[in-house]
C-alpha atoms as a PDB file:
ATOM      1  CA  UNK A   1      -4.824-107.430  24.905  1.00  0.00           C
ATOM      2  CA  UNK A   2      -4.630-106.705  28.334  1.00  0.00           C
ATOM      3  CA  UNK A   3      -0.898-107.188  28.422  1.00  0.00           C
ATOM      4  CA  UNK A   4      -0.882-104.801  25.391  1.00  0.00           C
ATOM      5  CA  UNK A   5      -3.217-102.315  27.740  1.00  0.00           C
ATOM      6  CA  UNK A   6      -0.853-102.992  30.644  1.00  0.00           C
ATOM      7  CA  UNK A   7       1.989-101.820  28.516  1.00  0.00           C
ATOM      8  CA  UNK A   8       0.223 -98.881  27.034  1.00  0.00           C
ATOM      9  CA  UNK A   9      -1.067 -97.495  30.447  1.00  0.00           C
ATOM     10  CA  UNK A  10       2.846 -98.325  31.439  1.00  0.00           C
ATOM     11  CA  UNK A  11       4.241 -95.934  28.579  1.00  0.00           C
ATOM     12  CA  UNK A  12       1.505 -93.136  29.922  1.00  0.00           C
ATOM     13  CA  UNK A  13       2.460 -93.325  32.924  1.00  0.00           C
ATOM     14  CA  UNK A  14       6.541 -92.497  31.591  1.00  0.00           C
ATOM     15  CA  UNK A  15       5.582 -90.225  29.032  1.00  0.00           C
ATOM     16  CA  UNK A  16       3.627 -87.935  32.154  1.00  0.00           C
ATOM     17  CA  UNK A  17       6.766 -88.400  34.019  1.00  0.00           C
ATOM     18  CA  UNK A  18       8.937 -87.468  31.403  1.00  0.00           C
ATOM     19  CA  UNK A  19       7.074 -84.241  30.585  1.00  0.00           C
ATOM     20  CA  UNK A  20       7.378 -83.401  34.680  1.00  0.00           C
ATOM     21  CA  UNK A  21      10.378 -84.028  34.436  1.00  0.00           C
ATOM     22  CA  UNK A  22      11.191 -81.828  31.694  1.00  0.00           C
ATOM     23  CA  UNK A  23       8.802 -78.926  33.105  1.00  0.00           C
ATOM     24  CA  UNK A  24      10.859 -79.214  36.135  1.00  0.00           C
ATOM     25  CA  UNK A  25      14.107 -78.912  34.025  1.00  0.00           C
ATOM     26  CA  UNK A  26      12.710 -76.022  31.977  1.00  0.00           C
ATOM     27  CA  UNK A  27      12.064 -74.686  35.781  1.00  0.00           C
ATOM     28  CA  UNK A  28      15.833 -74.355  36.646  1.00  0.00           C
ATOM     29  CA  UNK A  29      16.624 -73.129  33.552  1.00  0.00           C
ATOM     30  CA  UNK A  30      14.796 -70.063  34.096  1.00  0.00           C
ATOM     31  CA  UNK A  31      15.882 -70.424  37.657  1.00  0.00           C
ATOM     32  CA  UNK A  32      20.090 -70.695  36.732  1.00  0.00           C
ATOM     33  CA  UNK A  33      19.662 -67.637  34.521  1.00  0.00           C
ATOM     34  CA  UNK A  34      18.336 -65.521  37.394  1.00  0.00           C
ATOM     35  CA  UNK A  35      21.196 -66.953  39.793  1.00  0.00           C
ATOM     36  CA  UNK A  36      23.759 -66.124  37.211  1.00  0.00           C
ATOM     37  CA  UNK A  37      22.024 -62.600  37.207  1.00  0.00           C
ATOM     38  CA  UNK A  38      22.670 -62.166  40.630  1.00  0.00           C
ATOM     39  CA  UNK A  39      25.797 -63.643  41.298  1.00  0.00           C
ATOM     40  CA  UNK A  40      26.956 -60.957  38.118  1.00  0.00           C
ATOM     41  CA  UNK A  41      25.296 -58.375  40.251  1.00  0.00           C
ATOM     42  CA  UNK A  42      27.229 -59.239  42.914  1.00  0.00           C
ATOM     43  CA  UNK A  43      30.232 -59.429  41.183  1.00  0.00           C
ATOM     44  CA  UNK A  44      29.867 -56.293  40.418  1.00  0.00           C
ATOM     45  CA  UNK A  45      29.005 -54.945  43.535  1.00  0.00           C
ATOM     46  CA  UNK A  46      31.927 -56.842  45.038  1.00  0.00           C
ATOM     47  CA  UNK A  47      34.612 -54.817  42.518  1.00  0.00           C
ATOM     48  CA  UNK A  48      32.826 -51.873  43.526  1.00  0.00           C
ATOM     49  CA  UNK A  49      33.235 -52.291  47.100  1.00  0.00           C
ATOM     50  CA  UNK A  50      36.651 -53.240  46.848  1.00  0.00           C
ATOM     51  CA  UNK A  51      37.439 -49.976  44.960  1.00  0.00           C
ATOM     52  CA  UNK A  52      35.779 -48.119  47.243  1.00  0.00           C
ATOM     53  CA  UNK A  53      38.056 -49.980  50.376  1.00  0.00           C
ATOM     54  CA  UNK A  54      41.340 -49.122  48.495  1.00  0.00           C
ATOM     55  CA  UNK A  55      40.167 -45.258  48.151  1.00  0.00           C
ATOM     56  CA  UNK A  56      39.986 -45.482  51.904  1.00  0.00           C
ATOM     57  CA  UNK A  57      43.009 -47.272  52.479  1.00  0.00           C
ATOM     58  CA  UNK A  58      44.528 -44.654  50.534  1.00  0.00           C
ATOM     59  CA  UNK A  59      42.458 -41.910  52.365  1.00  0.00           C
ATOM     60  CA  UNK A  60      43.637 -43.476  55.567  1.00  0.00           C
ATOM     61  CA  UNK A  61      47.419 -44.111  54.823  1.00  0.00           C
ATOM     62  CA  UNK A  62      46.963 -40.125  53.993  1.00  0.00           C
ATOM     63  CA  UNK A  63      45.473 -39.100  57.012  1.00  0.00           C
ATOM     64  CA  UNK A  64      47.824 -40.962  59.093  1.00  0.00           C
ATOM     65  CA  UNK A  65      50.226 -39.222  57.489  1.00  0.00           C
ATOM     66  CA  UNK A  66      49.488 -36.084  58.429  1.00  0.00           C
ATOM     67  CA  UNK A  67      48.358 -37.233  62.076  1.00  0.00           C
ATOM     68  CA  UNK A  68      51.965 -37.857  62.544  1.00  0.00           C
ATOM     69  CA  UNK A  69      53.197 -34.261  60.783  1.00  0.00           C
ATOM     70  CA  UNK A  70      50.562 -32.867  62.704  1.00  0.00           C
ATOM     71  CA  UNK A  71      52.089 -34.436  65.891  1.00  0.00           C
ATOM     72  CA  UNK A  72      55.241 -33.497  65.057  1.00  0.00           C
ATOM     73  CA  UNK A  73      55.056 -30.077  64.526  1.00  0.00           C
ATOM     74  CA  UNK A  74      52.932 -29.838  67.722  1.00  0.00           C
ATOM     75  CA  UNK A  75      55.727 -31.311  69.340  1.00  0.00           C
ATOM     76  CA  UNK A  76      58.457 -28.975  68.283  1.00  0.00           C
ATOM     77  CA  UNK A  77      55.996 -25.910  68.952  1.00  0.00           C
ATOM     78  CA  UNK A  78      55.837 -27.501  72.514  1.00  0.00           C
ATOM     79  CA  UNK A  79      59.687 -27.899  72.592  1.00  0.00           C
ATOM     80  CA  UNK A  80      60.090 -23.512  71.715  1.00  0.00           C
ATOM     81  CA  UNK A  81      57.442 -22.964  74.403  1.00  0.00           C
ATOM     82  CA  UNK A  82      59.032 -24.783  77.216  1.00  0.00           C
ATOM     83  CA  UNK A  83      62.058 -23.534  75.853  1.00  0.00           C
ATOM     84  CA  UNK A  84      61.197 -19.671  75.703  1.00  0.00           C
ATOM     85  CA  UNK A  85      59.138 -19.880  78.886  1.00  0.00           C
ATOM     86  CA  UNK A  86      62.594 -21.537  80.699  1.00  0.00           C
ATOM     87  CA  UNK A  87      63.924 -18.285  78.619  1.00  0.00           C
ATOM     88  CA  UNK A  88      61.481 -16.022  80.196  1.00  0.00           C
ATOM     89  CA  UNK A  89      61.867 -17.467  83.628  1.00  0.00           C
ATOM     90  CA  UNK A  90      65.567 -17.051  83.483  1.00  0.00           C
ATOM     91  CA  UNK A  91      64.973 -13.231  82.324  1.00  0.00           C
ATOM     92  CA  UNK A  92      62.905 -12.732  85.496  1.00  0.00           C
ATOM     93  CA  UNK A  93      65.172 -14.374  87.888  1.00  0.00           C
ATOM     94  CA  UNK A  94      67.981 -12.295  86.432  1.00  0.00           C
ATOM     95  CA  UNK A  95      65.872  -9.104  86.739  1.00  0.00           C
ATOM     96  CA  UNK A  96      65.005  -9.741  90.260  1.00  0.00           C
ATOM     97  CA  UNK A  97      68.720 -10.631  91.187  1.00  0.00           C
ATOM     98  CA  UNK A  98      69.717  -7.179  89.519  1.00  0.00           C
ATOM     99  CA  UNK A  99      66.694  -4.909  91.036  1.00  0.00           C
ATOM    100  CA  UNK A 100      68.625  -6.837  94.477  1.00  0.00           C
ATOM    101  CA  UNK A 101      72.093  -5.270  93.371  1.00  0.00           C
ATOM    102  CA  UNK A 102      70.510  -2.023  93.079  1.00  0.00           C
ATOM    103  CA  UNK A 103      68.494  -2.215  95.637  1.00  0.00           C
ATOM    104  CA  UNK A 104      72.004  -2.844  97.956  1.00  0.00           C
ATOM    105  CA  UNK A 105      73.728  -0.001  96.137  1.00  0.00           C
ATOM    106  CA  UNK A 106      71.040   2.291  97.058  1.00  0.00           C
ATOM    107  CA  UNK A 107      71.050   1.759 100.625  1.00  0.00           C
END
C-alpha cells in the first residue's frame, strides 16, 4: 500500500498543480481582455490623432498659402512705393530745376 499511497500523494500533488495552473490561465484571460481593451482604445485614439494631423496639414498647406499671397502683395505694394517715391523725387528735382529757370529770368 505504500506504493499505492506514493502514487496517490503523486496524483495530489498534479491535480494542485493543475488547478494553479489553470487559476493562472483563467488570470490572463481576464488579463488579454483588458489588453485588447486598451490596445482598441488606442486604436482609436491613434485614428483620432491622425485626423486631427491631416486637419493641420491642411490648415498649414492653407496658411502657407496665404503667407506667400500675403508676401506677394506686400511686395508689389513695396514695388508702387519705391516707384512713386522715385516719382515724387523726380517731381521735386524738376520743380527745383524750374524755380532755377525762373529764378535766372527774374534777375
Amino acid at each position: 500500500m505504500n506504493n499505492f499511497e506514493k502514487k496517490e500523494q503523486n496524483l495530489n500533488q498534479l491535480i494542485d498543480k493543475l488547478n494553479s495552473i489553470s487559476l493562472s490561465y483563467s488570470q490572463p484571460n481576464y488579463e488579454l481582455e483588458k489588453i485588447k481593451t486598451e490596445k482598441n482604445e488606442l486604436a482609436n485614439k491613434k485614428i483620432e490623432i491622425e485626423k486631427k494631423n491631416e486637419e493641420l496639414m491642411r490648415e498649414h498647406k492653407y496658411l502657407k498659402e496665404k503667407i506667400k499671397t500675403l508676401q506677394l502683395e506686400i511686395s508689389k505694394k513695396t514695388e508702387l512705393e519705391e516707384k512713386f517715391n522715385q516719382d515724387i523725387e523726380e517731381l521735386s528735382q524738376e520743380t527745383e530745376n524750374l524755380v532755377s529757370e525762373i529764378d535766372k529770368w527774374q534777375m
